[in-house]
C-alpha atoms as a PDB file:
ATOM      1  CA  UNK A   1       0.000   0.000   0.000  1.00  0.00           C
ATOM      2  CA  UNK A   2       1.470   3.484  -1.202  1.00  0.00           C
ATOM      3  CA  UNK A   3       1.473   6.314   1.604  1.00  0.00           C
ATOM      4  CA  UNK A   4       2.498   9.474   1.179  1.00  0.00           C
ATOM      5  CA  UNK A   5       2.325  11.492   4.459  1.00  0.00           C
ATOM      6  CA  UNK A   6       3.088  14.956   4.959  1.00  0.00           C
ATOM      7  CA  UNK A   7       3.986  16.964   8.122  1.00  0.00           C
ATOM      8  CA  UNK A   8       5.269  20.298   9.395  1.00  0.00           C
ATOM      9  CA  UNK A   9       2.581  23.037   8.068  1.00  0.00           C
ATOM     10  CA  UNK A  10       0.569  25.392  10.063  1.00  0.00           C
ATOM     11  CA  UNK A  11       0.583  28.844  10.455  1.00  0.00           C
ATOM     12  CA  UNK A  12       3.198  31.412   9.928  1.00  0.00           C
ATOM     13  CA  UNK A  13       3.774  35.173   9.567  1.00  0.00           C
ATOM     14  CA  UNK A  14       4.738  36.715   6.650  1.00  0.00           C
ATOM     15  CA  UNK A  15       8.610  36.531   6.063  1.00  0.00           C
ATOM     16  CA  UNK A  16       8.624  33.515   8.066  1.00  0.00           C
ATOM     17  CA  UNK A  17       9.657  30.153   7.250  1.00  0.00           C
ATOM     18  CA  UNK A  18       8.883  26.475   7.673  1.00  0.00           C
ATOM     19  CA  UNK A  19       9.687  22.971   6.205  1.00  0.00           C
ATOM     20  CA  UNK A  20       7.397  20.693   4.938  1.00  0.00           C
ATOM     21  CA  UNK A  21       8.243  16.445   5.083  1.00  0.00           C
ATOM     22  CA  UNK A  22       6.700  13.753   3.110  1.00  0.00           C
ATOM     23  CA  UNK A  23       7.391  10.096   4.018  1.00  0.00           C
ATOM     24  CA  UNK A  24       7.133   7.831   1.218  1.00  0.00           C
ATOM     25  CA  UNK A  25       6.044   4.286   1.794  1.00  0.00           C
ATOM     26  CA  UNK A  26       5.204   1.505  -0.424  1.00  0.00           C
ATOM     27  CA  UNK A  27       6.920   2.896  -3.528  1.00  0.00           C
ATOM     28  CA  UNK A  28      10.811   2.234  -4.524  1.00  0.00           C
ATOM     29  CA  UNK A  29      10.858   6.064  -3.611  1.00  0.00           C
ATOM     30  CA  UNK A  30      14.566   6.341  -5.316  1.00  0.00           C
ATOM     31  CA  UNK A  31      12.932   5.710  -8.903  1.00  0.00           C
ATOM     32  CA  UNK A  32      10.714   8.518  -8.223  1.00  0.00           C
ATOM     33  CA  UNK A  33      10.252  12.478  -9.019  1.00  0.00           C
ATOM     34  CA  UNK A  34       8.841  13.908  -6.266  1.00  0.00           C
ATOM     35  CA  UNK A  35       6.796  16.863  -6.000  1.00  0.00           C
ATOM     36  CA  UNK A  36       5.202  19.643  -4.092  1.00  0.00           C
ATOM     37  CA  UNK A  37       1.691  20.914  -5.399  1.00  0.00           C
ATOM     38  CA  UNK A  38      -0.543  23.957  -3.809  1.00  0.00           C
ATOM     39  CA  UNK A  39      -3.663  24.063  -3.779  1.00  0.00           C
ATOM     40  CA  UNK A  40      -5.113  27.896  -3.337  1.00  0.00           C
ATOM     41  CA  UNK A  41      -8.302  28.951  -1.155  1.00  0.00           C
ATOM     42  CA  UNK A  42     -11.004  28.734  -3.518  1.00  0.00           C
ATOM     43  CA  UNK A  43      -9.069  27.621  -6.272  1.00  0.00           C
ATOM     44  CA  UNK A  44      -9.829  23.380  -7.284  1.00  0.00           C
ATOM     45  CA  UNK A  45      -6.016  23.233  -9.500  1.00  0.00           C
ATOM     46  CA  UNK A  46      -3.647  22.031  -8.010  1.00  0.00           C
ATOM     47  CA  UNK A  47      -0.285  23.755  -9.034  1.00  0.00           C
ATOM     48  CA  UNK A  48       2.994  22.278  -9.327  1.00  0.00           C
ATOM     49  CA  UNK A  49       5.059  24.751  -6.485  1.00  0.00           C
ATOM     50  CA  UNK A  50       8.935  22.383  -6.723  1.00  0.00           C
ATOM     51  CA  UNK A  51      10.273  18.941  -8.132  1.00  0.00           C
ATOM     52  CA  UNK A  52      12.639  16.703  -7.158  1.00  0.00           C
ATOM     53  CA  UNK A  53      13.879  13.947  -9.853  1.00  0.00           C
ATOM     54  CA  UNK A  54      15.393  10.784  -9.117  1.00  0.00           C
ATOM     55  CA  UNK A  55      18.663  12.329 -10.404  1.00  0.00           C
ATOM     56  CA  UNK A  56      18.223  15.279  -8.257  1.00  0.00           C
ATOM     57  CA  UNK A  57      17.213  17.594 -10.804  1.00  0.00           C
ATOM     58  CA  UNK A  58      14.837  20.207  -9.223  1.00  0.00           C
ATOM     59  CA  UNK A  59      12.193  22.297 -11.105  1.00  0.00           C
ATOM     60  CA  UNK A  60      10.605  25.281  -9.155  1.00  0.00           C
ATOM     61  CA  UNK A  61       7.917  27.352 -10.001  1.00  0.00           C
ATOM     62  CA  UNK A  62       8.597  31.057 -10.716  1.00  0.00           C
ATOM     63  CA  UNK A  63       6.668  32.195  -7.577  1.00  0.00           C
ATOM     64  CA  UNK A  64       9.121  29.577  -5.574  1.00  0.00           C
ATOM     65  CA  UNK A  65      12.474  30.517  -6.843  1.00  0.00           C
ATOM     66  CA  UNK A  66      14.736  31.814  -4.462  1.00  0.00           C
ATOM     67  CA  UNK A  67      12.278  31.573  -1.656  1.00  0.00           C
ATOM     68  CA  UNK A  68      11.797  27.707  -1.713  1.00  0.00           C
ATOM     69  CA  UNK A  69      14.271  24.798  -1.567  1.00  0.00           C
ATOM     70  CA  UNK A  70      13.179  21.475  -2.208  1.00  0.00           C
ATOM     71  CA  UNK A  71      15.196  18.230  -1.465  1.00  0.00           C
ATOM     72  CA  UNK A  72      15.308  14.395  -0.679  1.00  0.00           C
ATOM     73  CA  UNK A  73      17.089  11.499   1.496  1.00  0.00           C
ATOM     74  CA  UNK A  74      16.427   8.300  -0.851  1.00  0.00           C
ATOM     75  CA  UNK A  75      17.527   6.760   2.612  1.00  0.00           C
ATOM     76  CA  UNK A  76      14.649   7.889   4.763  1.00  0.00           C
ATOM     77  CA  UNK A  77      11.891   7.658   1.997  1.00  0.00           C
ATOM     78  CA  UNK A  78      11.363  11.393   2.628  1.00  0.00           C
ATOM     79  CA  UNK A  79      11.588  14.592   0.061  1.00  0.00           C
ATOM     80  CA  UNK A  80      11.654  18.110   1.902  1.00  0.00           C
ATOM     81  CA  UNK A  81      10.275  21.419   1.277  1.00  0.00           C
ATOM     82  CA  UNK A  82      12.215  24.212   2.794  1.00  0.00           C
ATOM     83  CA  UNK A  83       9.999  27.538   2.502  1.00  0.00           C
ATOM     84  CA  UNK A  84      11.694  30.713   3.370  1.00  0.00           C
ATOM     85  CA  UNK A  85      10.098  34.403   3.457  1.00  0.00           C
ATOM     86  CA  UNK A  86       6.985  33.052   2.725  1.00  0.00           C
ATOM     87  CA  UNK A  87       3.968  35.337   1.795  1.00  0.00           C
ATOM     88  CA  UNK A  88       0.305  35.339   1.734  1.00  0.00           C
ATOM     89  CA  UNK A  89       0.229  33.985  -1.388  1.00  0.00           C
ATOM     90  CA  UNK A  90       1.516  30.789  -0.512  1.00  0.00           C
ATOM     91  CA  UNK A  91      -1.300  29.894   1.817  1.00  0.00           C
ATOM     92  CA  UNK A  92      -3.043  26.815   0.460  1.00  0.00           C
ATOM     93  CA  UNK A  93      -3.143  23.473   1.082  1.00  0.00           C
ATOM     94  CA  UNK A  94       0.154  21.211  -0.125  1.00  0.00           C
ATOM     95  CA  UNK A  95       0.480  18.086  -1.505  1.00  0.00           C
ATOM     96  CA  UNK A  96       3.536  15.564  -1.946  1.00  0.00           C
ATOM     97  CA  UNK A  97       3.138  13.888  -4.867  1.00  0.00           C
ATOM     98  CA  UNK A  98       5.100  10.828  -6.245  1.00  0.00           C
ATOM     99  CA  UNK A  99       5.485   9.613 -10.474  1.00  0.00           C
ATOM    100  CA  UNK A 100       7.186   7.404 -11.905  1.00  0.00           C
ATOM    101  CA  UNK A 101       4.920   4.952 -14.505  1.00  0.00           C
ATOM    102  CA  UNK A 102       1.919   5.723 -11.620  1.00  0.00           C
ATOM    103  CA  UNK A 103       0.974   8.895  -9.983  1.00  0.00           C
ATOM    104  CA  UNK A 104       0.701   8.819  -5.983  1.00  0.00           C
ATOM    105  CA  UNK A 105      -0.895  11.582  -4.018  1.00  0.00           C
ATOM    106  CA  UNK A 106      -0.531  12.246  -0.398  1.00  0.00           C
ATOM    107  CA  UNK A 107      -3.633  13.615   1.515  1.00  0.00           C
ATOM    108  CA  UNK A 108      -1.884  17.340   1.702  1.00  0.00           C
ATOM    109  CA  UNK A 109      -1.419  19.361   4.651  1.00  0.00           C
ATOM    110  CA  UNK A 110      -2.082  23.349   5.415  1.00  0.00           C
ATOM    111  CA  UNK A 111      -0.229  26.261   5.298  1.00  0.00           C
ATOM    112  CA  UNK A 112      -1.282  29.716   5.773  1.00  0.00           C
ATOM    113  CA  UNK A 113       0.888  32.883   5.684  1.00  0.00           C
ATOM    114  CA  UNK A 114      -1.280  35.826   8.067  1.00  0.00           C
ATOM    115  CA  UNK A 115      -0.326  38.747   6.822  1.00  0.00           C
END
């Protein structure tokens, strides 16, 4: 059975900071591009915030660059999101998510920036 469980969201000031976790279970998690994905109040996409290959190339979104850092240990299972200076416009709801020939999701976790 796949899990993908994230931790370590809540809420934060603007210009504050905070790292997300995902444990991966059930998957050969070293084969697999990992990825962060917020979800926006009111919004129903789902869009694509970092990336994580199996290779370690990383993909960020624009409104992530230099802010955001995302990472993995293949030997915990677990890929990272390190958000610095965040903003109100990252508040949403964030999801790990795991591809390879299938797409895993986990069940996503809040963060909200209070102005």
């Amino acid at each position: 059975q796949v899990q993908l469980v994230e931790s370590g969201g809540g809420l934060v000031r603007t210009g504050g900071s905070l790292r997300l976790s995902c444990a991966a279970s059930g998957i050969m998690f070293r084969f697999f591009t990992m990825g962060w994905y917020r979800q926006a109040p009111g919004n129903q996409r789902r869009e694509l915030v970092a990336s994580i290959s199996s290779g370690f190339g990383t993909n960020y979104a624009d409104s992530a660059k230099g802010r955001f850092t995302i990472s993995r240990d293949n030997a915990e299972n677990t890929v990272y999101l390190q958000m610095n200076g965040l903003k109100p416009e990252d508040t949403g709801v964030y999801y790990c998510n795991a591809i390879r020939s299938d797409t895993y999701w986990g069940q996503g976790i809040q963060v909200t920036v209070s102005s």
